[in-house]
C-alpha atoms as a PDB file:
ATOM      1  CA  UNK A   1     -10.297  11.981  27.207  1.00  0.00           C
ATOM      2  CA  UNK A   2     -10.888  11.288  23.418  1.00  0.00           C
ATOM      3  CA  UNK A   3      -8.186  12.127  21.297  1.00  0.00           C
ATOM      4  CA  UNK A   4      -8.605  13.708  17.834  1.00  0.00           C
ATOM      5  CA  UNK A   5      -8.435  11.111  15.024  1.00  0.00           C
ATOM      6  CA  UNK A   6      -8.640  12.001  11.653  1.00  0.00           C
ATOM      7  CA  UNK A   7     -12.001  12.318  10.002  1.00  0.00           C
ATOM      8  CA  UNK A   8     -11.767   9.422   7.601  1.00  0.00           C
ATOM      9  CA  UNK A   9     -11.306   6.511  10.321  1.00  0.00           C
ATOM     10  CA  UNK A  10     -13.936   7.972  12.548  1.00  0.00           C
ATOM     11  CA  UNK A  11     -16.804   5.403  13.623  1.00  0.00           C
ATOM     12  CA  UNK A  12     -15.235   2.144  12.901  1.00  0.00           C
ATOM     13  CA  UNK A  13     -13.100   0.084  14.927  1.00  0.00           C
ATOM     14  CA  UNK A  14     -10.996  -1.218  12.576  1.00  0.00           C
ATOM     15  CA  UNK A  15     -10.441   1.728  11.164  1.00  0.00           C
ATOM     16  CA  UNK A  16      -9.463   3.403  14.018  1.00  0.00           C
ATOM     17  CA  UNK A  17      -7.510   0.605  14.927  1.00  0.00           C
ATOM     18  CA  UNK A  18      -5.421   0.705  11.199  1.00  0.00           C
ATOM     19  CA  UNK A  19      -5.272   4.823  11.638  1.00  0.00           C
ATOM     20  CA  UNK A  20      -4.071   4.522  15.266  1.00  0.00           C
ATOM     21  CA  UNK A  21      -0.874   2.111  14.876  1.00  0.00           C
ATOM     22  CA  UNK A  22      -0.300   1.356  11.110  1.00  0.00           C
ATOM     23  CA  UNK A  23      -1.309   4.400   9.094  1.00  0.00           C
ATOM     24  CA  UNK A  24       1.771   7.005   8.260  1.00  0.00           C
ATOM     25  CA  UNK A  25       4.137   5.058  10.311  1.00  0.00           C
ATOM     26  CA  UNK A  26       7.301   4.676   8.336  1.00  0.00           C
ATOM     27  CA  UNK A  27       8.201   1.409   6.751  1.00  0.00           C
ATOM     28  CA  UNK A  28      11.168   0.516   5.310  1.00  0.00           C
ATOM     29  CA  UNK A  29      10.928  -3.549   5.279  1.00  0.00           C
ATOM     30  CA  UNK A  30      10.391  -5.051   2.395  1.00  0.00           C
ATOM     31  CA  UNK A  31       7.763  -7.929   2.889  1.00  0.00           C
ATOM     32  CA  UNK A  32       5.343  -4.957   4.657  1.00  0.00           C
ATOM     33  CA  UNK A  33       5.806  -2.768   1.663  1.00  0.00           C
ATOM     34  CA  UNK A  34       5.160  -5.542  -0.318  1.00  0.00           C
ATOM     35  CA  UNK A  35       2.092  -6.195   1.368  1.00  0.00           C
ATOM     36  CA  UNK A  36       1.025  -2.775   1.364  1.00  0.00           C
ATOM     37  CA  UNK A  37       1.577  -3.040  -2.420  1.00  0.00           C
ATOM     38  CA  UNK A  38      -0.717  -6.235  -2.405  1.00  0.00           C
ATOM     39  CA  UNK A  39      -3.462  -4.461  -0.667  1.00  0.00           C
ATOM     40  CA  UNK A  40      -3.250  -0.946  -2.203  1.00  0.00           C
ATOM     41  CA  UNK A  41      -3.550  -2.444  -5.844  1.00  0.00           C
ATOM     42  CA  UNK A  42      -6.389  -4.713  -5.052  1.00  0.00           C
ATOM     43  CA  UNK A  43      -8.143  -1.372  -3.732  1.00  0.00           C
ATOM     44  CA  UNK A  44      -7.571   0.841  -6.799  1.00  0.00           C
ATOM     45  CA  UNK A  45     -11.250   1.492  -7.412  1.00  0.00           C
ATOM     46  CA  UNK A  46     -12.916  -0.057  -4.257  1.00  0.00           C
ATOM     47  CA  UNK A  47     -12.965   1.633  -0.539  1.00  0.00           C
ATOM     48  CA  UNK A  48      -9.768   0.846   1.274  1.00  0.00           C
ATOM     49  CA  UNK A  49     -12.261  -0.379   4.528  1.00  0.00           C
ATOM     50  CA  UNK A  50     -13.495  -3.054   1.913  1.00  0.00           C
ATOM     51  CA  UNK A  51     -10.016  -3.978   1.512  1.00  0.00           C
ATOM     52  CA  UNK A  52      -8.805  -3.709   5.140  1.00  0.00           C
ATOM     53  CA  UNK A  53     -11.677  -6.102   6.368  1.00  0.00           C
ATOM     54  CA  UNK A  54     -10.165  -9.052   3.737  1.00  0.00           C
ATOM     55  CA  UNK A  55      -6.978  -8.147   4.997  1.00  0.00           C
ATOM     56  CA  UNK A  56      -6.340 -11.415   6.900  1.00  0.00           C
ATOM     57  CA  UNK A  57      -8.035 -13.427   3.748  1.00  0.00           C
ATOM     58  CA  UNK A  58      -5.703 -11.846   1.591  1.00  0.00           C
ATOM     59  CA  UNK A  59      -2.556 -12.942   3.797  1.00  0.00           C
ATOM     60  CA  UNK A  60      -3.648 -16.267   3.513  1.00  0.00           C
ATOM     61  CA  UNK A  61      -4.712 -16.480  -0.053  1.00  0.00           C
ATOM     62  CA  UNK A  62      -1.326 -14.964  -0.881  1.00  0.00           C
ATOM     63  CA  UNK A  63       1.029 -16.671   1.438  1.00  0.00           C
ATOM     64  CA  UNK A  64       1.612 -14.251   4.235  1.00  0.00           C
ATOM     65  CA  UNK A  65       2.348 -11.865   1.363  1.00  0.00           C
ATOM     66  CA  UNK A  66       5.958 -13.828   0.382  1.00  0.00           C
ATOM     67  CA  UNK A  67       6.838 -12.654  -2.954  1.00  0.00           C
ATOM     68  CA  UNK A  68       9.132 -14.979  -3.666  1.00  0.00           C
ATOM     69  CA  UNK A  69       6.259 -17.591  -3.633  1.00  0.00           C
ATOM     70  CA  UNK A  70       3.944 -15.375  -5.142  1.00  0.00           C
ATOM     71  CA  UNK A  71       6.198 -14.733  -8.130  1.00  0.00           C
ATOM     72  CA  UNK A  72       6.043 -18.344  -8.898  1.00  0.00           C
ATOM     73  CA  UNK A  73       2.467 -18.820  -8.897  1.00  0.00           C
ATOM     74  CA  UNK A  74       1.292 -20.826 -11.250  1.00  0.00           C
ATOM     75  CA  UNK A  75      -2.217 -20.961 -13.621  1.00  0.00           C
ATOM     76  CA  UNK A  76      -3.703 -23.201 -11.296  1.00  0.00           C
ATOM     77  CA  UNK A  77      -2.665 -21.076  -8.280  1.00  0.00           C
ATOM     78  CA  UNK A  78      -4.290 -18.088 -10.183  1.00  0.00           C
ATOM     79  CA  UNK A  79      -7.266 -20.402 -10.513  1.00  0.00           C
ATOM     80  CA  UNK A  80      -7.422 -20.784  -6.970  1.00  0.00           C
ATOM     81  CA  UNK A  81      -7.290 -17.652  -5.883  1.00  0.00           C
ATOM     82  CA  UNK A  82     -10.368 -16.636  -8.577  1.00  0.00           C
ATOM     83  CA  UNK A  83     -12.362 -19.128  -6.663  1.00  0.00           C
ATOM     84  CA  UNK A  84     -11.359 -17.503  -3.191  1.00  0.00           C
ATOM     85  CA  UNK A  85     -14.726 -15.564  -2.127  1.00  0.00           C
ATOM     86  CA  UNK A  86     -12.322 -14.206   1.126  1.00  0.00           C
ATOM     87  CA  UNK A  87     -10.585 -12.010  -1.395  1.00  0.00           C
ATOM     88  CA  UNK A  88     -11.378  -9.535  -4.315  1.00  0.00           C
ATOM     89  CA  UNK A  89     -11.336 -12.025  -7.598  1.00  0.00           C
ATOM     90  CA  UNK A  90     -10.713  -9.428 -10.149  1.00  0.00           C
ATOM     91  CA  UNK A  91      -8.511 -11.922 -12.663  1.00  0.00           C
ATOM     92  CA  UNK A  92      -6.855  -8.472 -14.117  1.00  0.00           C
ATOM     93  CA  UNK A  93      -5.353  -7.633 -10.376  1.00  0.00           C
ATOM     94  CA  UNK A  94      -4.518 -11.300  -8.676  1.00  0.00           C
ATOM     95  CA  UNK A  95      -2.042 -11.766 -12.231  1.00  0.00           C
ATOM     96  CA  UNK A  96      -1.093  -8.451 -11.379  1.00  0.00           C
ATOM     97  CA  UNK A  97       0.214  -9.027  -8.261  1.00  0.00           C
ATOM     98  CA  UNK A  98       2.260 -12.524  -9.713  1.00  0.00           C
ATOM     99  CA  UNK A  99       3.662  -9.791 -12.158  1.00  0.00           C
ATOM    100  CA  UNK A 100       4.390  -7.459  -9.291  1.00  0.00           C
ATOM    101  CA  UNK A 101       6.467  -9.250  -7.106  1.00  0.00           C
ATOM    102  CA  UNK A 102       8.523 -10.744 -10.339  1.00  0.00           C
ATOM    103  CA  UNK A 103       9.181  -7.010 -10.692  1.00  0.00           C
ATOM    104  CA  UNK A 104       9.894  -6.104  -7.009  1.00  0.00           C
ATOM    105  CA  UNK A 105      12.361  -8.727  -6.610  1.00  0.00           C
ATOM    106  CA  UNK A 106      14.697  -7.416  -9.954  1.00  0.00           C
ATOM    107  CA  UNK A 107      14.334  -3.834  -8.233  1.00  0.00           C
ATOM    108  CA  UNK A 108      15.848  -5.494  -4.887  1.00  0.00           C
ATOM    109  CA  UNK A 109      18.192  -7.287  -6.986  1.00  0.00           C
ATOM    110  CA  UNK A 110      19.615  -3.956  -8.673  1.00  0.00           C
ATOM    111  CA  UNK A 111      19.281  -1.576  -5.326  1.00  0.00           C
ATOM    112  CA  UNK A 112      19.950  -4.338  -2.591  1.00  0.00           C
ATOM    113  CA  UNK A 113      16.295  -3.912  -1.524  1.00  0.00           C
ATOM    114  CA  UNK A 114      13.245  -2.488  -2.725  1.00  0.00           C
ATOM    115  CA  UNK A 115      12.844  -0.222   0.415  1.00  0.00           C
ATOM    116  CA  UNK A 116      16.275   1.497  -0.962  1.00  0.00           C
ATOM    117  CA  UNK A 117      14.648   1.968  -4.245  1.00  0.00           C
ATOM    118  CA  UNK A 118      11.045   3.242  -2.874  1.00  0.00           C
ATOM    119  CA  UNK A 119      12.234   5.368  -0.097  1.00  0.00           C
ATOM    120  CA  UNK A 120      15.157   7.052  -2.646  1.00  0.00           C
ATOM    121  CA  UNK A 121      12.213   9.210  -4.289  1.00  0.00           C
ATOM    122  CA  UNK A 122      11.870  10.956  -1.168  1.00  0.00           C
ATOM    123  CA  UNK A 123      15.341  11.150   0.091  1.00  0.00           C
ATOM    124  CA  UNK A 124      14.697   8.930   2.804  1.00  0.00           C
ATOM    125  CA  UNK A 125      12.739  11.122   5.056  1.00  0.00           C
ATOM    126  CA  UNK A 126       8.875  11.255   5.535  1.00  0.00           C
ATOM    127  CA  UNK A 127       7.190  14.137   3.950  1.00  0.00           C
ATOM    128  CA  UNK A 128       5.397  15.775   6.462  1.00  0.00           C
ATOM    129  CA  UNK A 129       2.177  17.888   4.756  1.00  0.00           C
ATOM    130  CA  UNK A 130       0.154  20.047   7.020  1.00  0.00           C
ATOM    131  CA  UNK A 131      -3.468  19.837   6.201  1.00  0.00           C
ATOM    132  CA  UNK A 132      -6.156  20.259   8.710  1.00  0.00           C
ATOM    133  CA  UNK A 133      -9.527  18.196   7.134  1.00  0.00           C
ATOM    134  CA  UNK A 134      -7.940  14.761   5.327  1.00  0.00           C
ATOM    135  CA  UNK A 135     -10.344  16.181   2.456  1.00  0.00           C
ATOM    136  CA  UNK A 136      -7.340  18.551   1.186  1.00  0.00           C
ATOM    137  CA  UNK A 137      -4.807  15.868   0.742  1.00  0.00           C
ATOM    138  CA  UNK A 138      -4.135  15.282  -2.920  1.00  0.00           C
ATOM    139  CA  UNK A 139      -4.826  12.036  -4.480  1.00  0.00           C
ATOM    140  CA  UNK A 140      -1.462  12.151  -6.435  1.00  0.00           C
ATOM    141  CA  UNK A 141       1.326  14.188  -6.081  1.00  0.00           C
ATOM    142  CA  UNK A 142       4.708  14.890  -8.222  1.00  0.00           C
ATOM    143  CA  UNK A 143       6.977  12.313  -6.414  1.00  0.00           C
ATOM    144  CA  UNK A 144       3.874   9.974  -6.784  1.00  0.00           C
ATOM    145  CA  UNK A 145       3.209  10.697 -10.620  1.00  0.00           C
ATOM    146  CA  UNK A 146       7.657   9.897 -10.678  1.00  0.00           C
ATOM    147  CA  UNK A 147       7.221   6.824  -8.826  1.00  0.00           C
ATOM    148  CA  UNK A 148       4.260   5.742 -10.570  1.00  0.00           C
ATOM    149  CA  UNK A 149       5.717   6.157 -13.989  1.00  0.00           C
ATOM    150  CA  UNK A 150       9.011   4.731 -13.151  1.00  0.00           C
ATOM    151  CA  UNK A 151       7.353   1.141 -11.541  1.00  0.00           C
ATOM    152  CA  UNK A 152       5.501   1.123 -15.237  1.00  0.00           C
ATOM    153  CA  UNK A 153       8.275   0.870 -17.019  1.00  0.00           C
ATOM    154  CA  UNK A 154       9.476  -1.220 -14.807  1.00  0.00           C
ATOM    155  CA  UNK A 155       6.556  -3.696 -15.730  1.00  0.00           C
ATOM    156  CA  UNK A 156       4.364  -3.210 -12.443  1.00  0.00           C
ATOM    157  CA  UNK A 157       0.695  -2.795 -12.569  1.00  0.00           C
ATOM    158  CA  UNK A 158      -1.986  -1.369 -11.184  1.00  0.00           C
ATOM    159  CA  UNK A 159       0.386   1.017 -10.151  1.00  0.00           C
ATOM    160  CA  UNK A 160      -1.379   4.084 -10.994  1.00  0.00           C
ATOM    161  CA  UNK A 161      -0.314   7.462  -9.145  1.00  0.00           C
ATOM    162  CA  UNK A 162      -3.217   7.664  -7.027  1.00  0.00           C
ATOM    163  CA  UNK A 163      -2.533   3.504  -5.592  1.00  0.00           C
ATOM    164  CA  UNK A 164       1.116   4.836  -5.577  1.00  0.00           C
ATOM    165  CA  UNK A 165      -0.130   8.047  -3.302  1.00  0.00           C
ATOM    166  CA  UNK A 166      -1.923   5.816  -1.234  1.00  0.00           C
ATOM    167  CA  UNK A 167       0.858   3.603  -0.915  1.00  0.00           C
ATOM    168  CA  UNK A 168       3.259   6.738   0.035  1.00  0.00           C
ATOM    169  CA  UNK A 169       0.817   7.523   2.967  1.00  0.00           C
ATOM    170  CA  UNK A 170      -0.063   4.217   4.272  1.00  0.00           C
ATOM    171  CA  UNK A 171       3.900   3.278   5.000  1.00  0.00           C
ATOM    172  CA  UNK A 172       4.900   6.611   5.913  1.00  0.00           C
ATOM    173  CA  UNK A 173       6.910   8.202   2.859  1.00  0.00           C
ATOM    174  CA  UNK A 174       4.109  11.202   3.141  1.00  0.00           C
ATOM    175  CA  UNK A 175       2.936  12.186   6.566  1.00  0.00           C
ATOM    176  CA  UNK A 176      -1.216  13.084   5.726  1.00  0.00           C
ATOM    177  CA  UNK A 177      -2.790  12.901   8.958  1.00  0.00           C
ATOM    178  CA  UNK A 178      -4.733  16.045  10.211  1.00  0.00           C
ATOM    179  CA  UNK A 179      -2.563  18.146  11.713  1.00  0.00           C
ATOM    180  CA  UNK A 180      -4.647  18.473  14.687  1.00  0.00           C
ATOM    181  CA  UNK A 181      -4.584  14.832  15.059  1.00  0.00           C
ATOM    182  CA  UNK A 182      -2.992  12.756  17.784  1.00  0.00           C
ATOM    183  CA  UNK A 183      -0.990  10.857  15.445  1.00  0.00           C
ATOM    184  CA  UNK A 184       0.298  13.971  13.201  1.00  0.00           C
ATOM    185  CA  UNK A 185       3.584  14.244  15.775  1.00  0.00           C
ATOM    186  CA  UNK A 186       3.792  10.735  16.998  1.00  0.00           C
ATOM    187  CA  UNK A 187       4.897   9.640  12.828  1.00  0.00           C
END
């Protein structure tokens, strides 16, 4: 028996693979919502399977996504990475992500961990929407547009409310699946 995935993943192993045991699923560890954070601003204007299939590059380019080593990257670490075809080498988003997790760990340092502080704009608990075609999930939302504005002036970047959206979704804060698919109850 197939079960019902939702349309976006459909057709593509990996996909399917992501949509099937990462997607939604709540995440309240830091290092993963790091990561997440890694990935989801090196998408912001590419296709998140682009980004998904440099996945593994990008955990070894960026030290299994530590970001306590990251935040002490140095020029000729950014130079590195630049060089590293396995990865996106947009110069604007790899000193991004130095700047990022210099950021993330003064947000663990004032809330004990930056799960506390992420997971605090939704009280905790997983939104759960109910839309039946992925195509009517917003890009943004309110809490997203919050979130987003808040990590600014915070000094993150790349952290746009649509990458911030994304973010929600991917670890679970917001429950998007299709409500007619297989996963929908199971996060």
């Amino acid at each position: 028996m197939n079960k019902h995935r939702c349309g976006w993943c459909e057709g593509d192993a990996l996909y399917e693979a992501y949509h099937d045991f990462e997607w939604g699923v709540p995440v309240k560890d830091d290092v993963t919502l790091f990561e997440f954070l890694v990935l989801e601003t090196f998408q912001a204007g590419l296709s998140w399977i682009t980004i998904l299939r440099k996945r593994e590059n990008f955990r070894k380019a960026f030290d299994s996504f530590d970001y306590k080593k990251i935040a002490r990257y140095d020029q000729p670490k950014i130079d590195s990475l630049l060089q590293d075809a396995g990865i996106v080498r947009n110069k604007l988003k790899v000193n991004a992500t130095v700047t990022n997790a210099q950021q993330f760990m003064k947000i663990q340092k004032e809330f004990g961990s930056f799960s506390a502080y992420f997971w605090a704009f939704v009280d905790g608990k997983t939104i759960k929407n109910t839309f039946e075609n992925y195509k009517d999930a917003p890009a943004t939302s309110t809490i997203s547009d919050a979130l987003s504005k808040d990590l600014k002036k915070r000094g993150f970047k790349f952290v746009g409310s649509t990458v911030i959206y994304a973010q929600m979704q991917a670890t679970g804060m917001v429950n998007d699946h299709e409500v007619n698919c297989f996963r929908y109850h199971e996060v």
